[in-house]
Structure formats: C-alpha cells, structure tokens
PDB file of N, CA and C in Angstrom:
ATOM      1  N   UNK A   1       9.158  16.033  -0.983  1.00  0.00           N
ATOM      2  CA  UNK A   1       9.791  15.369   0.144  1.00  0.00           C
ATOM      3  C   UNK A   1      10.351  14.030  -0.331  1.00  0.00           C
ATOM      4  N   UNK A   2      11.382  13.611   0.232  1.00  0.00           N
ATOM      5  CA  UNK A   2      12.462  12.624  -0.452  1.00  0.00           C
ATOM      6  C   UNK A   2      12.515  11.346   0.424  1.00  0.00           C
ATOM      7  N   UNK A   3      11.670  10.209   0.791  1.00  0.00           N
ATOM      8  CA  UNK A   3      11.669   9.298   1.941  1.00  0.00           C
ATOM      9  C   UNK A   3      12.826   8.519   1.649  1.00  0.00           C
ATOM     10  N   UNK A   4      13.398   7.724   2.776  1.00  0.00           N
ATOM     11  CA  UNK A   4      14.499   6.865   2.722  1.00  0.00           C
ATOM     12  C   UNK A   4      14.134   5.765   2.416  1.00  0.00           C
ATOM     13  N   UNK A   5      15.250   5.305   1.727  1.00  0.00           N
ATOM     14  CA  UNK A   5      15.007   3.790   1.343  1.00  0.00           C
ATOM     15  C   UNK A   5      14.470   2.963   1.667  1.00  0.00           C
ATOM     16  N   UNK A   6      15.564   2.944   3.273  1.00  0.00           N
ATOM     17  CA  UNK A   6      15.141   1.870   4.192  1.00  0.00           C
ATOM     18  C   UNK A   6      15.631   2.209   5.915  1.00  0.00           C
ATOM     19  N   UNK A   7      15.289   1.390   7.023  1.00  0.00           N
ATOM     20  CA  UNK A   7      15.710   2.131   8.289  1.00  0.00           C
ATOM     21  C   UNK A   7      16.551   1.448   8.712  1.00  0.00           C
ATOM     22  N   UNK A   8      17.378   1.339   9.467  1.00  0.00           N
ATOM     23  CA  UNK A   8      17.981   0.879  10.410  1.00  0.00           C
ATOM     24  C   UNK A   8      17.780   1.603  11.805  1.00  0.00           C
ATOM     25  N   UNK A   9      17.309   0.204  12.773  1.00  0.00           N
ATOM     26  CA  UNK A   9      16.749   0.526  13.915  1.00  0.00           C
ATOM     27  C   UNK A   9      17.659   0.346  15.083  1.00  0.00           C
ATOM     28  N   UNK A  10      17.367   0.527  16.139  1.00  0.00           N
ATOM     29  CA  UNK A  10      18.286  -0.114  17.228  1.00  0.00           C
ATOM     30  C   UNK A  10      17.157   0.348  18.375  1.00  0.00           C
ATOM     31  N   UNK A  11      15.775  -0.584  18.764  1.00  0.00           N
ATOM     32  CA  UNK A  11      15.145  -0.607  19.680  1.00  0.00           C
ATOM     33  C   UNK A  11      15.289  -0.496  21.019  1.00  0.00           C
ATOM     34  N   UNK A  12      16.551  -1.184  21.003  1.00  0.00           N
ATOM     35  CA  UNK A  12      17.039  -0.953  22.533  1.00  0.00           C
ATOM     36  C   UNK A  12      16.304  -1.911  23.785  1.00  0.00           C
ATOM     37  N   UNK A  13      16.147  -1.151  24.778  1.00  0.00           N
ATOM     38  CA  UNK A  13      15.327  -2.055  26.048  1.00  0.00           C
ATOM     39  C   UNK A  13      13.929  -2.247  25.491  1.00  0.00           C
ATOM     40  N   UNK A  14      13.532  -1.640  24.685  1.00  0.00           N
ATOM     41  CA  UNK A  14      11.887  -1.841  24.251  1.00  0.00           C
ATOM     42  C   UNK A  14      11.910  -2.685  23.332  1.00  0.00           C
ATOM     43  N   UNK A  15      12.843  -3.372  22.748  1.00  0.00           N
ATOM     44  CA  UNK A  15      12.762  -4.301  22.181  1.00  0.00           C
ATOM     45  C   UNK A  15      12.085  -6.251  22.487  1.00  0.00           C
ATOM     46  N   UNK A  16      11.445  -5.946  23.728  1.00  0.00           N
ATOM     47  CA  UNK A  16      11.102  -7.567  23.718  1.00  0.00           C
ATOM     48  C   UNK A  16       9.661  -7.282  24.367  1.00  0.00           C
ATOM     49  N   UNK A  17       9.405  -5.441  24.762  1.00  0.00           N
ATOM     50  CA  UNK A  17       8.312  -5.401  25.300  1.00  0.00           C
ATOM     51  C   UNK A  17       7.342  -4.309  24.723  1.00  0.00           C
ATOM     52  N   UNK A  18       7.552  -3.585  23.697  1.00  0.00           N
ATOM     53  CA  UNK A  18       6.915  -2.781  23.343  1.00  0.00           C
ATOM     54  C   UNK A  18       6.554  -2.840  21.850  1.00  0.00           C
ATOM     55  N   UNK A  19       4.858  -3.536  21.677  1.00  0.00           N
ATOM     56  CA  UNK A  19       4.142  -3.919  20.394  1.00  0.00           C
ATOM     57  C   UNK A  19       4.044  -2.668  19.491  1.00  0.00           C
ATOM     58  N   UNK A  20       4.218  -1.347  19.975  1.00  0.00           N
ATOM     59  CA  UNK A  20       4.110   0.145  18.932  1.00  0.00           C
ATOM     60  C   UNK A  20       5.070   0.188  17.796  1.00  0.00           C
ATOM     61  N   UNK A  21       6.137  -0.928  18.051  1.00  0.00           N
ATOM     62  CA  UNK A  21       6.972  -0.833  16.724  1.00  0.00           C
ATOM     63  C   UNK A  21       6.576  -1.196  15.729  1.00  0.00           C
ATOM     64  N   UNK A  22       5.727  -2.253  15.675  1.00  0.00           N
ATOM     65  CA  UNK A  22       4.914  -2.968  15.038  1.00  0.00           C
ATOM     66  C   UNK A  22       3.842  -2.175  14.103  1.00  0.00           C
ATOM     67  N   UNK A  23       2.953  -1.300  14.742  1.00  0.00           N
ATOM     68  CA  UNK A  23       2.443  -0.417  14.070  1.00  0.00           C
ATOM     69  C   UNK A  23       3.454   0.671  13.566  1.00  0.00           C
ATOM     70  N   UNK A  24       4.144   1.411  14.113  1.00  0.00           N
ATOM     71  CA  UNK A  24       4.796   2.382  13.512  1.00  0.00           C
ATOM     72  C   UNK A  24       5.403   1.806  12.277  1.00  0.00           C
ATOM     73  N   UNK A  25       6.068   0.573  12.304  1.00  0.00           N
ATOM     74  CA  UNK A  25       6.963   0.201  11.216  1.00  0.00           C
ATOM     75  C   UNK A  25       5.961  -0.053  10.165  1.00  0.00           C
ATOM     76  N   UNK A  26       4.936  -0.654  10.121  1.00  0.00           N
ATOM     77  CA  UNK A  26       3.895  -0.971   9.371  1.00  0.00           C
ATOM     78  C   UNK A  26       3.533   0.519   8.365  1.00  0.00           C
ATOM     79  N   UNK A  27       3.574   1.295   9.781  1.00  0.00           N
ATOM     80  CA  UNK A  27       2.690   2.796   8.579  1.00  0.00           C
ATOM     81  C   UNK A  27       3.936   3.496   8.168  1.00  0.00           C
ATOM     82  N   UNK A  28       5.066   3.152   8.233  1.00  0.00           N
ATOM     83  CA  UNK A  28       6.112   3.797   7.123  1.00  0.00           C
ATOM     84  C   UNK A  28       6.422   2.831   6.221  1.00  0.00           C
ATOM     85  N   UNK A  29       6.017   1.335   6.283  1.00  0.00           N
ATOM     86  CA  UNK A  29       6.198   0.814   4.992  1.00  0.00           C
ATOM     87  C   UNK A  29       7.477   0.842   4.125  1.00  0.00           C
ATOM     88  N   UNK A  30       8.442   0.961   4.458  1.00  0.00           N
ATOM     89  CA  UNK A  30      10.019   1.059   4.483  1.00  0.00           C
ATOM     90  C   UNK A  30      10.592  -0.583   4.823  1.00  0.00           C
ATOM     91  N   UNK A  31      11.853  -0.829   4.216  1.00  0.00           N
ATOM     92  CA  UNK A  31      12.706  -2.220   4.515  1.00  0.00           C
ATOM     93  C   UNK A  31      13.135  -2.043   6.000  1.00  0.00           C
ATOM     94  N   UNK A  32      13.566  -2.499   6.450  1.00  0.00           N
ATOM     95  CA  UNK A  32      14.007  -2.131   8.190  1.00  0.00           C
ATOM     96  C   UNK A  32      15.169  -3.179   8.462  1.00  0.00           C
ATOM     97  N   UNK A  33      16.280  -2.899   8.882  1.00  0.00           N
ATOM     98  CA  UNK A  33      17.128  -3.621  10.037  1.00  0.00           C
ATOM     99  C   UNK A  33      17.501  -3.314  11.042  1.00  0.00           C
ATOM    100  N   UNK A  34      16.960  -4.298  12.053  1.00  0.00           N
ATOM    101  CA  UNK A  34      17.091  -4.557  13.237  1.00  0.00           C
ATOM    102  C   UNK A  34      18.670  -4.651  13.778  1.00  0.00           C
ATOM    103  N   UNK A  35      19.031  -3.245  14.793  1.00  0.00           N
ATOM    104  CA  UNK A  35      20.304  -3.769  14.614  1.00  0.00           C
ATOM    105  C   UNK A  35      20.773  -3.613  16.541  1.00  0.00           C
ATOM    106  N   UNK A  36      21.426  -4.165  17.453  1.00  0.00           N
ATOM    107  CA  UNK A  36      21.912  -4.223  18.527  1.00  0.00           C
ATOM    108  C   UNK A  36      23.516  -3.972  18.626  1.00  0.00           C
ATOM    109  N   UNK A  37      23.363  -3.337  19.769  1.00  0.00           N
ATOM    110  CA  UNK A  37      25.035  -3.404  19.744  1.00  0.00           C
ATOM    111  C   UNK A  37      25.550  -4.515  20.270  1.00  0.00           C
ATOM    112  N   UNK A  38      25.057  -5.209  21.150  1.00  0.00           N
ATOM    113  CA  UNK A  38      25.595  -6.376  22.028  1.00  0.00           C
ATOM    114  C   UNK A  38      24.494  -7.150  21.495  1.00  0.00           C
ATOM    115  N   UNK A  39      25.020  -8.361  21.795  1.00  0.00           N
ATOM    116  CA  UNK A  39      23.939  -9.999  21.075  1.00  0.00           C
ATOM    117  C   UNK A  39      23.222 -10.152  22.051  1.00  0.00           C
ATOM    118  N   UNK A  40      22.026 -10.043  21.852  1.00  0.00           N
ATOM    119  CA  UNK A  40      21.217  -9.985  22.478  1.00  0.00           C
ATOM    120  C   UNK A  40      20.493 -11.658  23.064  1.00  0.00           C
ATOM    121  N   UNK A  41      20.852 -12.621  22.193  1.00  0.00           N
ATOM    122  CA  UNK A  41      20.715 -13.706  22.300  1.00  0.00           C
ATOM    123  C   UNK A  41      21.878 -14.675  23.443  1.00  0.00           C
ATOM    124  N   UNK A  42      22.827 -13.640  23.841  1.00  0.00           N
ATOM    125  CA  UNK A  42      23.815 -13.974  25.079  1.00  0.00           C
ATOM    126  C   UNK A  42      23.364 -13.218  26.387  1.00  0.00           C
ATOM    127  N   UNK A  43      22.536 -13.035  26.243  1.00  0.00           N
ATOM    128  CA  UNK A  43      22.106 -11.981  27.418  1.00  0.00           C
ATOM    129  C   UNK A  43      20.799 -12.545  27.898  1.00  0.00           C
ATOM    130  N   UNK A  44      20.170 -11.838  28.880  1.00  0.00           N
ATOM    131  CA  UNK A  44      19.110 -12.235  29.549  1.00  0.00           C
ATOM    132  C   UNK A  44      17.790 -12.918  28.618  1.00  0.00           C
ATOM    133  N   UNK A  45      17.263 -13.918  29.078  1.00  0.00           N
ATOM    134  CA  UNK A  45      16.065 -14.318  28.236  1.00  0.00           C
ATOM    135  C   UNK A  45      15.015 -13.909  27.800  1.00  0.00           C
ATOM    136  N   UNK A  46      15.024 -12.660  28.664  1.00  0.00           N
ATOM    137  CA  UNK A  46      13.509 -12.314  28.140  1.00  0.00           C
ATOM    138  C   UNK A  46      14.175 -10.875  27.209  1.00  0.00           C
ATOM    139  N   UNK A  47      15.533 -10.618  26.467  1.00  0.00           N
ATOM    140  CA  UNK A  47      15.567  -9.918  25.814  1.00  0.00           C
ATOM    141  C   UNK A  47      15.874 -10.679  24.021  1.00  0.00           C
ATOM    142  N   UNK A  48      15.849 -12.337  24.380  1.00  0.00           N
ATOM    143  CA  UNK A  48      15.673 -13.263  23.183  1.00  0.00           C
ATOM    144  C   UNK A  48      14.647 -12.500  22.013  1.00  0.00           C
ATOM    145  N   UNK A  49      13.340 -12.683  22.491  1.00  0.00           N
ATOM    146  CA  UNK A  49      12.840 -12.185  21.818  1.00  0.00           C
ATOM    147  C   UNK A  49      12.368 -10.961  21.278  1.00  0.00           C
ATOM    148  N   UNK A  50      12.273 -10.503  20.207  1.00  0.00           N
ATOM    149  CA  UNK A  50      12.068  -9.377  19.578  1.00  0.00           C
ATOM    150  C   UNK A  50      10.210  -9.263  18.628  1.00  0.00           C
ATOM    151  N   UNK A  51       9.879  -7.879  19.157  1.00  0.00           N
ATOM    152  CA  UNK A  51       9.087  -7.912  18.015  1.00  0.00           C
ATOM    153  C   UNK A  51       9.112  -7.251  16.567  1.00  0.00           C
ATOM    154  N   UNK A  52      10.322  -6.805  16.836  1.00  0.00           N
ATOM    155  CA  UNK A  52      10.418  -6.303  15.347  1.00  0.00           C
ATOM    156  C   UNK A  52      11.315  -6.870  14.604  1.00  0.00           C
ATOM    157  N   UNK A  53      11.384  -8.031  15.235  1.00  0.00           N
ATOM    158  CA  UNK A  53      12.023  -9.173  14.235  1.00  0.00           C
ATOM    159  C   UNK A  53      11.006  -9.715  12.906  1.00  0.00           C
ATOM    160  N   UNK A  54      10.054 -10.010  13.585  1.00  0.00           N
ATOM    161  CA  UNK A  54       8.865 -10.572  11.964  1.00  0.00           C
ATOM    162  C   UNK A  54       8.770  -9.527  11.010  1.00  0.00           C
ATOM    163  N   UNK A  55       8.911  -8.255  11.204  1.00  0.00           N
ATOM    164  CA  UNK A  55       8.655  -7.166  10.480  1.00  0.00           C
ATOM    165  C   UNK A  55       9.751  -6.442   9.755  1.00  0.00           C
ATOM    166  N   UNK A  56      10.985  -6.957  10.184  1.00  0.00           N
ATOM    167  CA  UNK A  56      12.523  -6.382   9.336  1.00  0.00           C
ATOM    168  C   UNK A  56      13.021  -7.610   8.511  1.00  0.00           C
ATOM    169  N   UNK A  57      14.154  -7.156   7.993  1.00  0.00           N
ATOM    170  CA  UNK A  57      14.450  -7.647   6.944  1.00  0.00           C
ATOM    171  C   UNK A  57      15.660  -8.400   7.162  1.00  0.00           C
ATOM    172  N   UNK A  58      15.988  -7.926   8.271  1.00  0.00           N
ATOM    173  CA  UNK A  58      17.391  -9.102   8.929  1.00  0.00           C
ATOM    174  C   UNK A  58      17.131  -8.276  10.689  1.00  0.00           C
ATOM    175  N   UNK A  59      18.428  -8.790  10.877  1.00  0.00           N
ATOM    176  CA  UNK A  59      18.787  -8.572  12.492  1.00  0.00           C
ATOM    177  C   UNK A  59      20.166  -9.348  12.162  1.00  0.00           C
ATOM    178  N   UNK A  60      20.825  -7.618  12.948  1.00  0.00           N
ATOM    179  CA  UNK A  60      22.323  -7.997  13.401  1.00  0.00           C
ATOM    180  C   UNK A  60      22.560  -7.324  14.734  1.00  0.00           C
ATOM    181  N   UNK A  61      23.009  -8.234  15.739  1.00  0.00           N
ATOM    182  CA  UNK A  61      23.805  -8.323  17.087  1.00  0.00           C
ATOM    183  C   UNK A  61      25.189  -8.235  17.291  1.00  0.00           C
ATOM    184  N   UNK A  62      25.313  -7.640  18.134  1.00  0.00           N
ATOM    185  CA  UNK A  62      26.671  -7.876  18.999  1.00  0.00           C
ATOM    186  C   UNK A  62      27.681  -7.561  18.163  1.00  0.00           C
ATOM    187  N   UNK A  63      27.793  -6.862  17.029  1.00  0.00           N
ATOM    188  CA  UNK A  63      29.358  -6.247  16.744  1.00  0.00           C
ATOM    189  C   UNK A  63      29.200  -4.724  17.148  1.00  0.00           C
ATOM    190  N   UNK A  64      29.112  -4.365  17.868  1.00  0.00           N
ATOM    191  CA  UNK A  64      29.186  -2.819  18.482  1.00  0.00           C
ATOM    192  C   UNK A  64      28.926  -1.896  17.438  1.00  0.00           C
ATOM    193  N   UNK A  65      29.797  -0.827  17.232  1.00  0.00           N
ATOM    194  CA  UNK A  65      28.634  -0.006  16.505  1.00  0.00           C
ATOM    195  C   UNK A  65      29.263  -0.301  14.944  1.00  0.00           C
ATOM    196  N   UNK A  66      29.868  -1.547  14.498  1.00  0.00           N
ATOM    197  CA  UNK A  66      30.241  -1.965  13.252  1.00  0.00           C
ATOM    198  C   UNK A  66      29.101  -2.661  12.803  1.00  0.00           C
ATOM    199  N   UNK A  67      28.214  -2.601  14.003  1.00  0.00           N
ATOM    200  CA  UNK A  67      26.930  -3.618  13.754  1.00  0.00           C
ATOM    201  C   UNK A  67      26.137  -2.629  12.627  1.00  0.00           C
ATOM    202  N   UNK A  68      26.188  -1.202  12.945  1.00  0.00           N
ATOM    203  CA  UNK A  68      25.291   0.050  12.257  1.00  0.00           C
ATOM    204  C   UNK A  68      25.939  -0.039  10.877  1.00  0.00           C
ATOM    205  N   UNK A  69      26.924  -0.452  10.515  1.00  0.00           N
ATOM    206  CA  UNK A  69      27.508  -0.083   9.537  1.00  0.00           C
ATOM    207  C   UNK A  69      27.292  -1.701   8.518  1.00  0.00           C
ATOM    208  N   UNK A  70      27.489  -2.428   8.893  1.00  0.00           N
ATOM    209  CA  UNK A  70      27.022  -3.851   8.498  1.00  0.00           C
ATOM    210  C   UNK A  70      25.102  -3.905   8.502  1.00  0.00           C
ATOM    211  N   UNK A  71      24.430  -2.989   8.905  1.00  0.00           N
ATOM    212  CA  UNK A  71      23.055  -3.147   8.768  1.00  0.00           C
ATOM    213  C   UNK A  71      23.138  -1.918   7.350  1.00  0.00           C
ATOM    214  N   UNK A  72      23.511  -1.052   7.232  1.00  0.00           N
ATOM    215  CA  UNK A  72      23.537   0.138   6.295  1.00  0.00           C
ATOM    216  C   UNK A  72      23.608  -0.833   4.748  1.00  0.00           C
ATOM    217  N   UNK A  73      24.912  -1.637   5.157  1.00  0.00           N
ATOM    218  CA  UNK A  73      25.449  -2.505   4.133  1.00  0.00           C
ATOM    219  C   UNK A  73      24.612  -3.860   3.697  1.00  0.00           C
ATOM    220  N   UNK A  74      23.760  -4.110   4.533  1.00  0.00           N
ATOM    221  CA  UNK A  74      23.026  -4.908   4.390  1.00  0.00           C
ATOM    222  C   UNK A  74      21.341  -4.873   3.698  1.00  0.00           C
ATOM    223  N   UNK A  75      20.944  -3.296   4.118  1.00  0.00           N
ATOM    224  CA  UNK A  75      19.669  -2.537   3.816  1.00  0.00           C
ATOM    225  C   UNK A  75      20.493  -2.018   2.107  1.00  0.00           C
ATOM    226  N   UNK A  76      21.295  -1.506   2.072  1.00  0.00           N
ATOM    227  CA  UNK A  76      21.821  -1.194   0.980  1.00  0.00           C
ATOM    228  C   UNK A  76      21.813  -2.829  -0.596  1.00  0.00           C
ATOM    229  N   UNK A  77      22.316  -3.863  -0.040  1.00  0.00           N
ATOM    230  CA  UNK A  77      22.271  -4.616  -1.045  1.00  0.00           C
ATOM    231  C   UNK A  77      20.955  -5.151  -1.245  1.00  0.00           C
ATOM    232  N   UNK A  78      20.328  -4.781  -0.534  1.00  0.00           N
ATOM    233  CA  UNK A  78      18.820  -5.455  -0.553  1.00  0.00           C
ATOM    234  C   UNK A  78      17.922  -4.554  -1.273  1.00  0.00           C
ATOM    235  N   UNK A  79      17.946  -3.415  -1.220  1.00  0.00           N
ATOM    236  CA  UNK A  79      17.582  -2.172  -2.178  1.00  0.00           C
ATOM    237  C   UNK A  79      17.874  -2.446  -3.469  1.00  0.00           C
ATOM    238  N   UNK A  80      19.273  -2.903  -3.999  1.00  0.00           N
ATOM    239  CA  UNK A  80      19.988  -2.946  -5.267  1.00  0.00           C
ATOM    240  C   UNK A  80      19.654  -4.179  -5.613  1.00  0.00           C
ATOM    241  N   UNK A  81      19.182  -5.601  -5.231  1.00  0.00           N
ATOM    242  CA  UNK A  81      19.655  -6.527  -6.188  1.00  0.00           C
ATOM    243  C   UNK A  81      18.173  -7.024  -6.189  1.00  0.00           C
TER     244      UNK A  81
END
C-alpha cells in the first residue's frame, strides 16, 4: 500500500468547532494544508479560528478553488526542499 505524501484539507463548517481533526490528523501523521475557499478571516468571528491550524503546515483562504491548487503547490515544495 502506497500512502500520500501529504493532505490537503478543506474542513469546512467544522472547522472552528470540531476537536476530531486533531486526533485524526495526528494518527495519519502526514504534512497537511489547510485550505478554504473563501477567507475565512473576512467572515463571521467565530469561524476566525481553526483547529487544524496548529497541526498543518500552512493555511490558504479565499482564492476559490485556485486555493486547492496553490495548497497542492505548496504541500508539494515542502516535500522537496
């Protein structure tokens, strides 16, 4: 079996309230980016915070789904250098 590098996530609404990412991300032990389609930091306050922010390796917001492709690119140079 062949595991991936690394993940790219997109938590969604469970992102400011649900601590299971935390464990799950922990027991795959994988690089992770955090990625949103909309900035989440322009939007309501209680979606500011994240918990799977301490546990990834960046966080990118608000470029729509160029955001997925800029986290790929981002999990990718971090693998290589």
């Amino acid at each position: 079996c062949v595991s991936p590098p690394g993940v790219v996530l997109n938590p969604g609404a469970t992102t400011p309230t649900w601590l299971g990412w935390i464990v799950a991300i922990a027991a795959v032990e994988l690089p992770l980016v955090e990625g949103h389609l909309s900035n989440i930091h322009a939007r309501e306050s209680f979606r500011h915070s994240s918990y799977i922010a301490p546990v990834a390796i960046g966080q990118i917001c608000g470029f729509g789904p160029l955001g997925y492709v800029m986290a790929l690119q981002a999990l990718q140079q971090r693998l290589t250098s």
